[in-house]
PDB file of N, CA and C in Angstrom:
ATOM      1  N   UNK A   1      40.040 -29.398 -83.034  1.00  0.00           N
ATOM      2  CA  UNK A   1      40.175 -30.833 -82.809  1.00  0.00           C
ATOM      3  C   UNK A   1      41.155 -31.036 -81.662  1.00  0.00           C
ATOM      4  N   UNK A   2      41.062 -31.132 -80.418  1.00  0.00           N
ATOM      5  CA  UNK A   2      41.425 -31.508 -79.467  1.00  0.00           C
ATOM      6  C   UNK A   2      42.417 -32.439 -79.318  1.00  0.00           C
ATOM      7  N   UNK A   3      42.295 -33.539 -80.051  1.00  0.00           N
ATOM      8  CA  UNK A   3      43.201 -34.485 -79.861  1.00  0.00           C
ATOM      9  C   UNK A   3      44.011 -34.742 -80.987  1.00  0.00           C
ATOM     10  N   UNK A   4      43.916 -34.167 -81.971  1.00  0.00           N
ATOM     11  CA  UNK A   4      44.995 -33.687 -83.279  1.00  0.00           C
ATOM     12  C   UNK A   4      46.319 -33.014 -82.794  1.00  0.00           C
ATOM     13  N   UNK A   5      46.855 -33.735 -83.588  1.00  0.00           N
ATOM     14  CA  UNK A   5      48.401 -33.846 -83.063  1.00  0.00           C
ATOM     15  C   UNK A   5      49.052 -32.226 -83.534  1.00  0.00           C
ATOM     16  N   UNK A   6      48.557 -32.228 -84.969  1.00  0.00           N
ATOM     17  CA  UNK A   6      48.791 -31.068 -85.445  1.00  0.00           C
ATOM     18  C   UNK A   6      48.375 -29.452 -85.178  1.00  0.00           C
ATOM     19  N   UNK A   7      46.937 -30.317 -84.594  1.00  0.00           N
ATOM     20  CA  UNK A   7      46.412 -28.783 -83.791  1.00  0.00           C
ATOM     21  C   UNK A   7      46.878 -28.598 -82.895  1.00  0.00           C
ATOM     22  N   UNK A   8      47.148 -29.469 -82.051  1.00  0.00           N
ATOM     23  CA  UNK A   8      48.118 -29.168 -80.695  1.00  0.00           C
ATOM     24  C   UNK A   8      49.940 -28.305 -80.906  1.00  0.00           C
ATOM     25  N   UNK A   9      50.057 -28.829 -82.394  1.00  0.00           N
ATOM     26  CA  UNK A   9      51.664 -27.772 -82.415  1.00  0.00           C
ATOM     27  C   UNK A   9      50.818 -26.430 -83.158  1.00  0.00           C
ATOM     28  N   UNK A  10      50.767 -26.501 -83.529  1.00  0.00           N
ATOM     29  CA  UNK A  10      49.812 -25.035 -84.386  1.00  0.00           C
ATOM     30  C   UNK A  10      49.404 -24.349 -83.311  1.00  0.00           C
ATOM     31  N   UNK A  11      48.545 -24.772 -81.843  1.00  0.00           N
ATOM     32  CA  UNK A  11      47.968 -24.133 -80.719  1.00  0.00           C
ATOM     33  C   UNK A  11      49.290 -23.347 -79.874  1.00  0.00           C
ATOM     34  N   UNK A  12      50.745 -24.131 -80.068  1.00  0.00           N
ATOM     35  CA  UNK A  12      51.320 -24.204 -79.042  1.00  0.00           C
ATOM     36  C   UNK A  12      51.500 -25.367 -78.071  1.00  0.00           C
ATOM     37  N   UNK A  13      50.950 -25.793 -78.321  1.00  0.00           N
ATOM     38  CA  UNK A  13      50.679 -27.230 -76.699  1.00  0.00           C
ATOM     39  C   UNK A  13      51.478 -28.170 -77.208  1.00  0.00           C
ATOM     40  N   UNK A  14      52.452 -28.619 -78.132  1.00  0.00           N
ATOM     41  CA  UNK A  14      53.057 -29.498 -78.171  1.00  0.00           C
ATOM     42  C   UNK A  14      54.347 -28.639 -79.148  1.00  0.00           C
ATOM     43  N   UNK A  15      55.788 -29.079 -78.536  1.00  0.00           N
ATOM     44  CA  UNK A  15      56.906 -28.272 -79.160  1.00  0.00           C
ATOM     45  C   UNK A  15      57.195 -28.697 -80.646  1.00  0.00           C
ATOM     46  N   UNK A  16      57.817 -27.755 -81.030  1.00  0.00           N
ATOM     47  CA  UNK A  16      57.998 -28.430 -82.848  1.00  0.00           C
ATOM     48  C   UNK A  16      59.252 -27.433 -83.508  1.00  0.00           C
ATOM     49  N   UNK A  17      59.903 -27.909 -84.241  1.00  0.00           N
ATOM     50  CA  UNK A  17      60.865 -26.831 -84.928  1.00  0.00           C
ATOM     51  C   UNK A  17      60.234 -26.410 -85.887  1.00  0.00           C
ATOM     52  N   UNK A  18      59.675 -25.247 -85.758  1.00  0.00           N
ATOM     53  CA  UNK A  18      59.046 -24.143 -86.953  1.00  0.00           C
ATOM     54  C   UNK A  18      60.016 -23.426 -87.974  1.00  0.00           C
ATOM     55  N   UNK A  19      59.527 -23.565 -89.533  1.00  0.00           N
ATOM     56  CA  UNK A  19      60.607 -23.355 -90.220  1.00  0.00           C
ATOM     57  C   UNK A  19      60.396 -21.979 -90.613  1.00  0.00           C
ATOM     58  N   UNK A  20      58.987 -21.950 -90.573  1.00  0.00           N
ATOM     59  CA  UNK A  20      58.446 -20.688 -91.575  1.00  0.00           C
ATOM     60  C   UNK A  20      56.996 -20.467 -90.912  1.00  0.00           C
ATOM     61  N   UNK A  21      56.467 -19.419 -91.070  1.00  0.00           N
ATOM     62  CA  UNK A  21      54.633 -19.060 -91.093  1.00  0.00           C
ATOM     63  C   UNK A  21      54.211 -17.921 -91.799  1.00  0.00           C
ATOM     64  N   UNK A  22      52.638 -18.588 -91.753  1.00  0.00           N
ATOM     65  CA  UNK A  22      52.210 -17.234 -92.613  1.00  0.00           C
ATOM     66  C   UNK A  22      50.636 -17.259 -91.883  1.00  0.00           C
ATOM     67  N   UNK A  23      49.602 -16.512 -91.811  1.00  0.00           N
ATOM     68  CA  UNK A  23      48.773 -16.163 -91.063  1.00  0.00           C
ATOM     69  C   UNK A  23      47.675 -17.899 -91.478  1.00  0.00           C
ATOM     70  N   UNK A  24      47.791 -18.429 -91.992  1.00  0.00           N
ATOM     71  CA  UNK A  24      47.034 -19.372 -92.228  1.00  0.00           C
ATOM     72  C   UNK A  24      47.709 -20.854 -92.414  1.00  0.00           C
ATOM     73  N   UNK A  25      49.211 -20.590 -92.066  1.00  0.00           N
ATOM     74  CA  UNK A  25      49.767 -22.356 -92.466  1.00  0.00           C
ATOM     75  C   UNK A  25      50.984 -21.721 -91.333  1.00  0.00           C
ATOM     76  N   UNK A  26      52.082 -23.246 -91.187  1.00  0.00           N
ATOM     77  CA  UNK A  26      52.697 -23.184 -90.322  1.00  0.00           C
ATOM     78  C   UNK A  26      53.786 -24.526 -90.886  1.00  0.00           C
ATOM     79  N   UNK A  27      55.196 -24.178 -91.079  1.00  0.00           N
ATOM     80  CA  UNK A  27      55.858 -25.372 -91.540  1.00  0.00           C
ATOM     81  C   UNK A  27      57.121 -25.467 -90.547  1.00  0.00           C
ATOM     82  N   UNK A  28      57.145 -26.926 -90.439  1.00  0.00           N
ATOM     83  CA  UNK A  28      58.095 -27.738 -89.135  1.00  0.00           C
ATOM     84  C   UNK A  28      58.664 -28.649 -90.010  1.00  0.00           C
ATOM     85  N   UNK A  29      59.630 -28.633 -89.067  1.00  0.00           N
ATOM     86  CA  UNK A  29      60.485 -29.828 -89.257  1.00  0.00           C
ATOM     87  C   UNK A  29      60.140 -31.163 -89.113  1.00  0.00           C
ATOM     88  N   UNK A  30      60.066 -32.372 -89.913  1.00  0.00           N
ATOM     89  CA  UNK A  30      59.866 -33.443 -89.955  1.00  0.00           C
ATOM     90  C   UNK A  30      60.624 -34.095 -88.732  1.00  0.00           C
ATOM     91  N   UNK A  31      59.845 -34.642 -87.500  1.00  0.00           N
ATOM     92  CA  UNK A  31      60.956 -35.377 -86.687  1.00  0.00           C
ATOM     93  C   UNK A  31      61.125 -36.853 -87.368  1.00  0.00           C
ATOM     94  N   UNK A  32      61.025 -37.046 -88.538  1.00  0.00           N
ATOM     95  CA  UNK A  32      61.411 -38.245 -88.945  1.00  0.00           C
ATOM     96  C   UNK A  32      61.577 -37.768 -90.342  1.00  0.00           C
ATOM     97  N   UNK A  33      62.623 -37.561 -90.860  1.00  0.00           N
ATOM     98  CA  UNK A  33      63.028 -36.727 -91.773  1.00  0.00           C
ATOM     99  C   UNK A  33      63.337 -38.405 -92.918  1.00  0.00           C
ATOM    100  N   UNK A  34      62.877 -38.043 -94.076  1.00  0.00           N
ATOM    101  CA  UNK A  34      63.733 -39.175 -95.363  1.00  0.00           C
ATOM    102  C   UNK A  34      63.868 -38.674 -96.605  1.00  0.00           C
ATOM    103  N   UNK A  35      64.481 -37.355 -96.052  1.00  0.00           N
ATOM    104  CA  UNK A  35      65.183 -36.486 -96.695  1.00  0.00           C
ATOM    105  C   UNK A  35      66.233 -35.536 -96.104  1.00  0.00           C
ATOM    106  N   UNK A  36      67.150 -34.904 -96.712  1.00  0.00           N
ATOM    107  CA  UNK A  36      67.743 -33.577 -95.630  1.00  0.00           C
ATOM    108  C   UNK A  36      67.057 -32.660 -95.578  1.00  0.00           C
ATOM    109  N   UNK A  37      66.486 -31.980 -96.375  1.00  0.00           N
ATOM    110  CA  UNK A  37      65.597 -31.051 -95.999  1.00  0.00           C
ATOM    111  C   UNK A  37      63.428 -31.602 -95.962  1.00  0.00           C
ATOM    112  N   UNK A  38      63.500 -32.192 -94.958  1.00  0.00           N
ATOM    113  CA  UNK A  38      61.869 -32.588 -94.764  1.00  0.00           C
ATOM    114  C   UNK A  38      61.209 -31.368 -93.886  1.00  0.00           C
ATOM    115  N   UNK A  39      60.159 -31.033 -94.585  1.00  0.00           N
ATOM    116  CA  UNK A  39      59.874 -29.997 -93.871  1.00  0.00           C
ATOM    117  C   UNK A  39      57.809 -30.386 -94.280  1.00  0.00           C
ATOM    118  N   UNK A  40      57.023 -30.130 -92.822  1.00  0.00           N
ATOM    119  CA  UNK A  40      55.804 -30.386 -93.016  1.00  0.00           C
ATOM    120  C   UNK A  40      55.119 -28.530 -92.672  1.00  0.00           C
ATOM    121  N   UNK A  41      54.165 -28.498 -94.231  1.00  0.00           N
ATOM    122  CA  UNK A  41      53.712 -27.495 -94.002  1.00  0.00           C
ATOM    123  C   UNK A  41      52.210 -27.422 -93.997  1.00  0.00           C
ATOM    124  N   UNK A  42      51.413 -27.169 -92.626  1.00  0.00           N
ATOM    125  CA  UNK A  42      50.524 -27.657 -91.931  1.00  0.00           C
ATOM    126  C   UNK A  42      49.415 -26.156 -92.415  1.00  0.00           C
ATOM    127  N   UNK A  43      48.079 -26.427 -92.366  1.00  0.00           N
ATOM    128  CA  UNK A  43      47.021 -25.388 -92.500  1.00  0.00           C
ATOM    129  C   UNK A  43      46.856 -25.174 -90.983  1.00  0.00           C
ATOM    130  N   UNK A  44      46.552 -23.788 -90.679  1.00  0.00           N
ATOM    131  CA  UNK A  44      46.176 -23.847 -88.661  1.00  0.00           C
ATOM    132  C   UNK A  44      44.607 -24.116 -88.810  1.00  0.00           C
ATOM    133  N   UNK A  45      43.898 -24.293 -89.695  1.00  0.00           N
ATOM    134  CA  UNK A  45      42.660 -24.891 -89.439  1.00  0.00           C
ATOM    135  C   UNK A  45      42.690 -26.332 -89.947  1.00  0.00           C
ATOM    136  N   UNK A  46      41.615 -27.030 -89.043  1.00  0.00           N
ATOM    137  CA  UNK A  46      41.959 -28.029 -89.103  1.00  0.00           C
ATOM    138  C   UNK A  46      41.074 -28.752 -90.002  1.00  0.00           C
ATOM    139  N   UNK A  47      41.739 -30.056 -90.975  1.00  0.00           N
ATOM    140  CA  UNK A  47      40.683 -30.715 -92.135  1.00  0.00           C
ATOM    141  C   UNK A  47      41.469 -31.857 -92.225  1.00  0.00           C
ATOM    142  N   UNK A  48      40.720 -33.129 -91.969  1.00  0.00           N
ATOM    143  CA  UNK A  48      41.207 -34.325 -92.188  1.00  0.00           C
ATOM    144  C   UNK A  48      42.717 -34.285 -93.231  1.00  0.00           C
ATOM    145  N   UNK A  49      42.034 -33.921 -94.153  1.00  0.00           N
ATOM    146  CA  UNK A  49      42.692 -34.167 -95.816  1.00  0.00           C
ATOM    147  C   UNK A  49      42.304 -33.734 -96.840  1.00  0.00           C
ATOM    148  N   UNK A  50      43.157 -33.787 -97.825  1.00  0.00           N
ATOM    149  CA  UNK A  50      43.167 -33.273 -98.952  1.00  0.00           C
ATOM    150  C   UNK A  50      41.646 -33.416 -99.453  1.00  0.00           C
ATOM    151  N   UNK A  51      41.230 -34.615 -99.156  1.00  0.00           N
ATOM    152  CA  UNK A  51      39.676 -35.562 -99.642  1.00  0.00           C
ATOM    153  C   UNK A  51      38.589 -34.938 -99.332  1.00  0.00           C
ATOM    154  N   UNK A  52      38.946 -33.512 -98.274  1.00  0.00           N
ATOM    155  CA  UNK A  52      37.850 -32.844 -97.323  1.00  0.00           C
ATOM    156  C   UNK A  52      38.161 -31.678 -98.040  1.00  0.00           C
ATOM    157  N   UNK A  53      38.689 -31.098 -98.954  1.00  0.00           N
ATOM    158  CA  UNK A  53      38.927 -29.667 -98.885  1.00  0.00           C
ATOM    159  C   UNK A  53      37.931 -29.630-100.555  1.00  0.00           C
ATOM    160  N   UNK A  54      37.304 -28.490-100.140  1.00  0.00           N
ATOM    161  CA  UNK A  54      35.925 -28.165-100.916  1.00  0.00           C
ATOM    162  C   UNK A  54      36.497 -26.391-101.614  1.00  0.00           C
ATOM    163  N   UNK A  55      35.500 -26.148-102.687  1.00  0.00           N
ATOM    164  CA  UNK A  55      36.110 -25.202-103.068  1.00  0.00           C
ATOM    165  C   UNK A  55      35.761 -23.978-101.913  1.00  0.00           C
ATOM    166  N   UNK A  56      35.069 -24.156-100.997  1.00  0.00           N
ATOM    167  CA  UNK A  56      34.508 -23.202 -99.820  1.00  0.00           C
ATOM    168  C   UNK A  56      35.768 -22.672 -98.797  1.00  0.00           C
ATOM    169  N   UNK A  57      36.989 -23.422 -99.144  1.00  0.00           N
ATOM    170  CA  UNK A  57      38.038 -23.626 -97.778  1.00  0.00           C
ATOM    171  C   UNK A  57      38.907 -22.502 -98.786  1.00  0.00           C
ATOM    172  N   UNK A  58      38.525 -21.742 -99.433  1.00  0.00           N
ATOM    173  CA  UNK A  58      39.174 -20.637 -99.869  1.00  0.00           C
ATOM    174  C   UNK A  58      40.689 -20.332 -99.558  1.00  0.00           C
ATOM    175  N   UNK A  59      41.409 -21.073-100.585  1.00  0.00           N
ATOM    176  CA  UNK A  59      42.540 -20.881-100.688  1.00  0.00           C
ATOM    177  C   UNK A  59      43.771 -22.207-100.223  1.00  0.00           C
ATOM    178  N   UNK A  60      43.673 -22.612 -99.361  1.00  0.00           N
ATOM    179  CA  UNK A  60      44.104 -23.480 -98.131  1.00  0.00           C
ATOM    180  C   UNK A  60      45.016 -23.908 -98.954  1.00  0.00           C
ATOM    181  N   UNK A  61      44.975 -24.693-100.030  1.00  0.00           N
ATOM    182  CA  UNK A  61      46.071 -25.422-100.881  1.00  0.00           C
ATOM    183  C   UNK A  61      46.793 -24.514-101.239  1.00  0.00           C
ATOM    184  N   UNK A  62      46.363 -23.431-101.700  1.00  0.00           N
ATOM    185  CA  UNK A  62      47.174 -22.166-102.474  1.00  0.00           C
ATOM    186  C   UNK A  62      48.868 -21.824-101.453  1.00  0.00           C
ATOM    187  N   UNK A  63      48.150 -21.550-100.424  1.00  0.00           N
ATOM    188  CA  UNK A  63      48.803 -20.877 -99.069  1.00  0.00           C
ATOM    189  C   UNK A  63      49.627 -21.746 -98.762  1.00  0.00           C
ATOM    190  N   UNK A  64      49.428 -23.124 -98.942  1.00  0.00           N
ATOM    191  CA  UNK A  64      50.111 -24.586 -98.159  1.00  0.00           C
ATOM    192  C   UNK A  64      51.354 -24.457 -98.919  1.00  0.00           C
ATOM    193  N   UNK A  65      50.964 -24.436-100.491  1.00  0.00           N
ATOM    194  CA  UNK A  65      52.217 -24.450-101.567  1.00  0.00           C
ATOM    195  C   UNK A  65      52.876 -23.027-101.708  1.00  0.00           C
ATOM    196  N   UNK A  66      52.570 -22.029-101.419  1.00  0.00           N
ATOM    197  CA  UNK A  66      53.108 -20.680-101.852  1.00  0.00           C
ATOM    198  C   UNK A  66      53.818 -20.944-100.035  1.00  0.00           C
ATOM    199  N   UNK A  67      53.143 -21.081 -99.215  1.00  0.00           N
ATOM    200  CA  UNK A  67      54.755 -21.614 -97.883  1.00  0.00           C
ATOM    201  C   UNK A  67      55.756 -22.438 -98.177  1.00  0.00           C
ATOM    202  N   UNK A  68      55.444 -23.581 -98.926  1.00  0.00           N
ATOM    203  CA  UNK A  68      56.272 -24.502 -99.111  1.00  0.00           C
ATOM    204  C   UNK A  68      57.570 -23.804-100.351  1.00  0.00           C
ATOM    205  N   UNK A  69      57.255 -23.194-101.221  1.00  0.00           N
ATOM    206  CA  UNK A  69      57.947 -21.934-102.289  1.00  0.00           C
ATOM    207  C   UNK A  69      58.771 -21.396-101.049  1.00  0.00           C
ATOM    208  N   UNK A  70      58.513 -20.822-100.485  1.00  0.00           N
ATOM    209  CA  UNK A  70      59.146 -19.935 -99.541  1.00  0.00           C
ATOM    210  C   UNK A  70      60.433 -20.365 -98.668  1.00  0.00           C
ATOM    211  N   UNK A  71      59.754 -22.288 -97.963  1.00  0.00           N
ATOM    212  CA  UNK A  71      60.553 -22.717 -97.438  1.00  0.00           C
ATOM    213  C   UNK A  71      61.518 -23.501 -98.231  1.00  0.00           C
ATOM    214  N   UNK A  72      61.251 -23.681 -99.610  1.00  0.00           N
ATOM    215  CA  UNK A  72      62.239 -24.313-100.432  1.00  0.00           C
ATOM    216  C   UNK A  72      63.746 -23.251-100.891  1.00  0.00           C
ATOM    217  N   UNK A  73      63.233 -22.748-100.941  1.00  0.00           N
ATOM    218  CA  UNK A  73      64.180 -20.948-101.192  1.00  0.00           C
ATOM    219  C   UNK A  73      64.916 -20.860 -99.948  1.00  0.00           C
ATOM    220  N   UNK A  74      64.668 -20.460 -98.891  1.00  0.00           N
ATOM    221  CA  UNK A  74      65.023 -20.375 -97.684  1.00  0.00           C
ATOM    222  C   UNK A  74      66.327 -21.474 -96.904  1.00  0.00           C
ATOM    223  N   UNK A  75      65.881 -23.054 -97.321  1.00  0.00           N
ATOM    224  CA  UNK A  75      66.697 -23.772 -97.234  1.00  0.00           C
ATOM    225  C   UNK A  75      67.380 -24.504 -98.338  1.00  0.00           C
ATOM    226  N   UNK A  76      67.482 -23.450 -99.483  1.00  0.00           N
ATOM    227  CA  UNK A  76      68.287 -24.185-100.411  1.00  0.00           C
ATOM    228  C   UNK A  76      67.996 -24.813-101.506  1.00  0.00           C
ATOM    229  N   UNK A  77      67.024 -25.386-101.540  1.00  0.00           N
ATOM    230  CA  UNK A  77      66.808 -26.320-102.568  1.00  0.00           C
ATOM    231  C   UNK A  77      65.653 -25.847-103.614  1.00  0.00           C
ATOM    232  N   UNK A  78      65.797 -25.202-103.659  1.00  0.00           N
ATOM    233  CA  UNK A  78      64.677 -24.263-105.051  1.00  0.00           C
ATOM    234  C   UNK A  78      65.441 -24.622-105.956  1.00  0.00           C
ATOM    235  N   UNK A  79      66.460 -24.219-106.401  1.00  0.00           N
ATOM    236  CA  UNK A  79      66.699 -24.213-107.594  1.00  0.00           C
ATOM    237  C   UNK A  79      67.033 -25.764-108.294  1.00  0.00           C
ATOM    238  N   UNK A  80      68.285 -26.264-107.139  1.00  0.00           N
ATOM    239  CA  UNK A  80      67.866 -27.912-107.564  1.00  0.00           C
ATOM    240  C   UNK A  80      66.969 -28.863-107.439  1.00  0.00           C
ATOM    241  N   UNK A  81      65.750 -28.583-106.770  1.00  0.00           N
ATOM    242  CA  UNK A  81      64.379 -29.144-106.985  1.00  0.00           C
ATOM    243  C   UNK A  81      63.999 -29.683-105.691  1.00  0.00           C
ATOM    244  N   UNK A  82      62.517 -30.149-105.417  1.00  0.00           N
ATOM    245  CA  UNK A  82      62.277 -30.346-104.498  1.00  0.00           C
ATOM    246  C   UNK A  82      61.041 -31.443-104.641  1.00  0.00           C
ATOM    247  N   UNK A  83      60.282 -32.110-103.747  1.00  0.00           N
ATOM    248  CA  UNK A  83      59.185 -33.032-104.078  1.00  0.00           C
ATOM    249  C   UNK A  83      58.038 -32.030-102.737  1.00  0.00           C
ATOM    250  N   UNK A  84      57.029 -32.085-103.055  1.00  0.00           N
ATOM    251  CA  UNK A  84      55.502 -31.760-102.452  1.00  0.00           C
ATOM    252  C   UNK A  84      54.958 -33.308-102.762  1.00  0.00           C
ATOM    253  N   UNK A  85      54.649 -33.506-101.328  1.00  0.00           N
ATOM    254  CA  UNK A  85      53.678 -34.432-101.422  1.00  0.00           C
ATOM    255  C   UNK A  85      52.733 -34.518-100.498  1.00  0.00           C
ATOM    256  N   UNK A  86      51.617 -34.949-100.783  1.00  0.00           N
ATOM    257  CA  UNK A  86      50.137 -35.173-100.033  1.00  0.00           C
ATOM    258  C   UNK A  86      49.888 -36.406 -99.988  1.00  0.00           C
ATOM    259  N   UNK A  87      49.663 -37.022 -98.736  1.00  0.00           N
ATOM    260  CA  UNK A  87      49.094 -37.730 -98.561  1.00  0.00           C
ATOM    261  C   UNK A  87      47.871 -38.077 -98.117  1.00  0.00           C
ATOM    262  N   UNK A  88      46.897 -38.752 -98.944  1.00  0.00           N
ATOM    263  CA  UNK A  88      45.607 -39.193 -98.390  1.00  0.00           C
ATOM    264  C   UNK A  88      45.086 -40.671 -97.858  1.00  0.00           C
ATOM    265  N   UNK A  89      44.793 -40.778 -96.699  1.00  0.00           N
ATOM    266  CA  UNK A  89      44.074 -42.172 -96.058  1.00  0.00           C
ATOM    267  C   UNK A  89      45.471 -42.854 -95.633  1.00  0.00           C
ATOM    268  N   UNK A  90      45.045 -44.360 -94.868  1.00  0.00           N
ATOM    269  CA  UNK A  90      45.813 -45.155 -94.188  1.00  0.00           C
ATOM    270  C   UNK A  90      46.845 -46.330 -95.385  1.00  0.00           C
ATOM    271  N   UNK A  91      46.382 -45.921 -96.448  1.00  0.00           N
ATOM    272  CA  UNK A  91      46.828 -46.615 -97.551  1.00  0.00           C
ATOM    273  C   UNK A  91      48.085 -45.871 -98.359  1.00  0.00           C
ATOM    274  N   UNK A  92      47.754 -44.769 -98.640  1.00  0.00           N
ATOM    275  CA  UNK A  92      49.052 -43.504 -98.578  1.00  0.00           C
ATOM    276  C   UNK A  92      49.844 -43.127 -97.145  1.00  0.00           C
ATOM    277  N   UNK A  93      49.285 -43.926 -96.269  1.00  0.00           N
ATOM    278  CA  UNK A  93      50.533 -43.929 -95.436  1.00  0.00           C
ATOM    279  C   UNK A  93      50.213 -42.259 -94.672  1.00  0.00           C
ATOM    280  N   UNK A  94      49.082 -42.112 -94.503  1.00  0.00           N
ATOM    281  CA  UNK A  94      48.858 -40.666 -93.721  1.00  0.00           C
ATOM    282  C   UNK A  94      49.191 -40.938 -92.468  1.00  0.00           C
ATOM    283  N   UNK A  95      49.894 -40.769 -91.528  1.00  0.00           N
ATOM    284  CA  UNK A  95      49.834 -40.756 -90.179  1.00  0.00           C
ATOM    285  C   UNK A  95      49.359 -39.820 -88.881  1.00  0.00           C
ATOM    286  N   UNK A  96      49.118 -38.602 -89.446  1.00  0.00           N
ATOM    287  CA  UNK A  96      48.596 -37.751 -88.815  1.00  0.00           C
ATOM    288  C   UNK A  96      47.345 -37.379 -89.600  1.00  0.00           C
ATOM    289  N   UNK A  97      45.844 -37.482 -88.580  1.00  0.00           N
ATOM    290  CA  UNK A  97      44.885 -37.297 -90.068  1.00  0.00           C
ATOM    291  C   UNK A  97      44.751 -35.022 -89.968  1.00  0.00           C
ATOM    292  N   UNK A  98      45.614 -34.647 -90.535  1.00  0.00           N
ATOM    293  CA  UNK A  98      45.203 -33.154 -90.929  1.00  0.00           C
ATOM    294  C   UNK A  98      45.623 -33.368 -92.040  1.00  0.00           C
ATOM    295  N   UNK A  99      45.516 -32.204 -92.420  1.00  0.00           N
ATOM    296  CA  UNK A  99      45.918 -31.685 -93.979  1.00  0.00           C
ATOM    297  C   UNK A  99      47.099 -31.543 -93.736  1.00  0.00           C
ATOM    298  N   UNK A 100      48.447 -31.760 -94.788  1.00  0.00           N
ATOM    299  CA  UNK A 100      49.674 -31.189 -94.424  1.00  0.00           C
ATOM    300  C   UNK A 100      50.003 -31.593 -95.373  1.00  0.00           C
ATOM    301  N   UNK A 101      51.428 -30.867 -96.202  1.00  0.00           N
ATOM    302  CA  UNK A 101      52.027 -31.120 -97.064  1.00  0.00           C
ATOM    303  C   UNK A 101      53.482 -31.306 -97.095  1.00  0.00           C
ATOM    304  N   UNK A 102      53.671 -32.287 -97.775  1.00  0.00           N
ATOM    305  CA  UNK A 102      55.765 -32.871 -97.314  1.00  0.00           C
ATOM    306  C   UNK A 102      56.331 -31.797 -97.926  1.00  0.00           C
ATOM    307  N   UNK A 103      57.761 -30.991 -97.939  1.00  0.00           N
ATOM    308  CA  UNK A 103      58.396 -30.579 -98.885  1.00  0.00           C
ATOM    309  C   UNK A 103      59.703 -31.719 -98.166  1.00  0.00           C
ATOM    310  N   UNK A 104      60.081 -32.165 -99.769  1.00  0.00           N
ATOM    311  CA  UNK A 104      61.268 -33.089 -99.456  1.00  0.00           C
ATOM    312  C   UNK A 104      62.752 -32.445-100.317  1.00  0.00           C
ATOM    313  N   UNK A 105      63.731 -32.385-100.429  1.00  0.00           N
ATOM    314  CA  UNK A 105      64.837 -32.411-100.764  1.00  0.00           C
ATOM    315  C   UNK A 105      65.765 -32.111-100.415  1.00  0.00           C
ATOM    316  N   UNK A 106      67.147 -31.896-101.033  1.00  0.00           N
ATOM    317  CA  UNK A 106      68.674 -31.689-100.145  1.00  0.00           C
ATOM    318  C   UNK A 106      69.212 -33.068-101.120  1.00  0.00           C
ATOM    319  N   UNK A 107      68.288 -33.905-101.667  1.00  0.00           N
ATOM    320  CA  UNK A 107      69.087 -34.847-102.525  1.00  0.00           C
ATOM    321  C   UNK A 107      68.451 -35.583-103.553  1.00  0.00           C
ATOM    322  N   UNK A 108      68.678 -36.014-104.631  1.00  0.00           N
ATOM    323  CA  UNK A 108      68.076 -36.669-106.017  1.00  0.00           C
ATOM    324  C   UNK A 108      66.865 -37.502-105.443  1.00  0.00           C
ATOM    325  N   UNK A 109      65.922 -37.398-106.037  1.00  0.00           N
ATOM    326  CA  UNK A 109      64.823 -38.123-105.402  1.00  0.00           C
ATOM    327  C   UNK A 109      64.573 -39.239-106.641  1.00  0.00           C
ATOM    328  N   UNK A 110      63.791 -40.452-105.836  1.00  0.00           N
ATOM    329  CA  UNK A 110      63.720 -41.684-107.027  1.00  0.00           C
ATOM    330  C   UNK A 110      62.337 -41.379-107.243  1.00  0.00           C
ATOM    331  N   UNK A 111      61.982 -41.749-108.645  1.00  0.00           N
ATOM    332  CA  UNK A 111      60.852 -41.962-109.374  1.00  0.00           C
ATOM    333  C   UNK A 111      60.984 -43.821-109.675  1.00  0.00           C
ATOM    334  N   UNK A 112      60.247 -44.316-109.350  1.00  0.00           N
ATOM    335  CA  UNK A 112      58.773 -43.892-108.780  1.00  0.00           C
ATOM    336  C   UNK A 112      59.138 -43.970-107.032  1.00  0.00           C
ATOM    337  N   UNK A 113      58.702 -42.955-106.574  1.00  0.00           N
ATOM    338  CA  UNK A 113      58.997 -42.972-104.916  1.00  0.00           C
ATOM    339  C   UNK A 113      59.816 -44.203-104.252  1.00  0.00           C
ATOM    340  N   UNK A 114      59.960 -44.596-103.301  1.00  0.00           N
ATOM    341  CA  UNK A 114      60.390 -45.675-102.833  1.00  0.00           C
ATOM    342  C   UNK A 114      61.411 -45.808-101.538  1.00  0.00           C
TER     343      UNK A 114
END
């Protein structure tokens, strides 16, 4: 996808603070962080969303969350907890349409979101 924002940092063609990788995902730093530790962990193939992923995309979610494990450990916040979140469509507030997953924490998070 050419004009995907996300394929373009995943390609290289656009700069990003990379936190972590693994042969199939890629996690950056949130440049708009609303958390201390925001970290987006991206699939390098590209799929709208969560709404698109079929049981054929072998694995993709697995890999997204077993990075996000990795990068929660790494910066701290494993043990005092962390939020994963997905967002789907213009109504959840997706702004980039790929697949990607939030890891949020570094501080008490509110239920219900907000």
């Amino acid at each position: 996808m050419s004009e995907c924002l996300f394929c373009k940092i995943v390609a290289g063609e656009i700069p990003s603070t990379p936190v972590a990788e693994s042969d199939t995902a890629l996690a950056i730093r949130d440049i708009e962080p609303q958390a201390p530790v925001h970290v987006l962990v991206i699939p390098k193939v590209h799929l709208t969303s969560a709404d698109q992923v079929t049981a054929g995309h072998g694995g993709i979610v697995d890999e997204l969350v077993l990075l996000a494990q990795r990068v929660a450990h790494h910066e701290g916040v494993r043990d005092s907890g962390y939020r994963l979140v997905m967002n789907v469509g213009p109504d959840a507030q997706m702004s980039v349409p790929h697949l990607h997953l939030h890891l949020l924490g570094g501080r008490k998070m509110q239920w219900p979101p907000g």
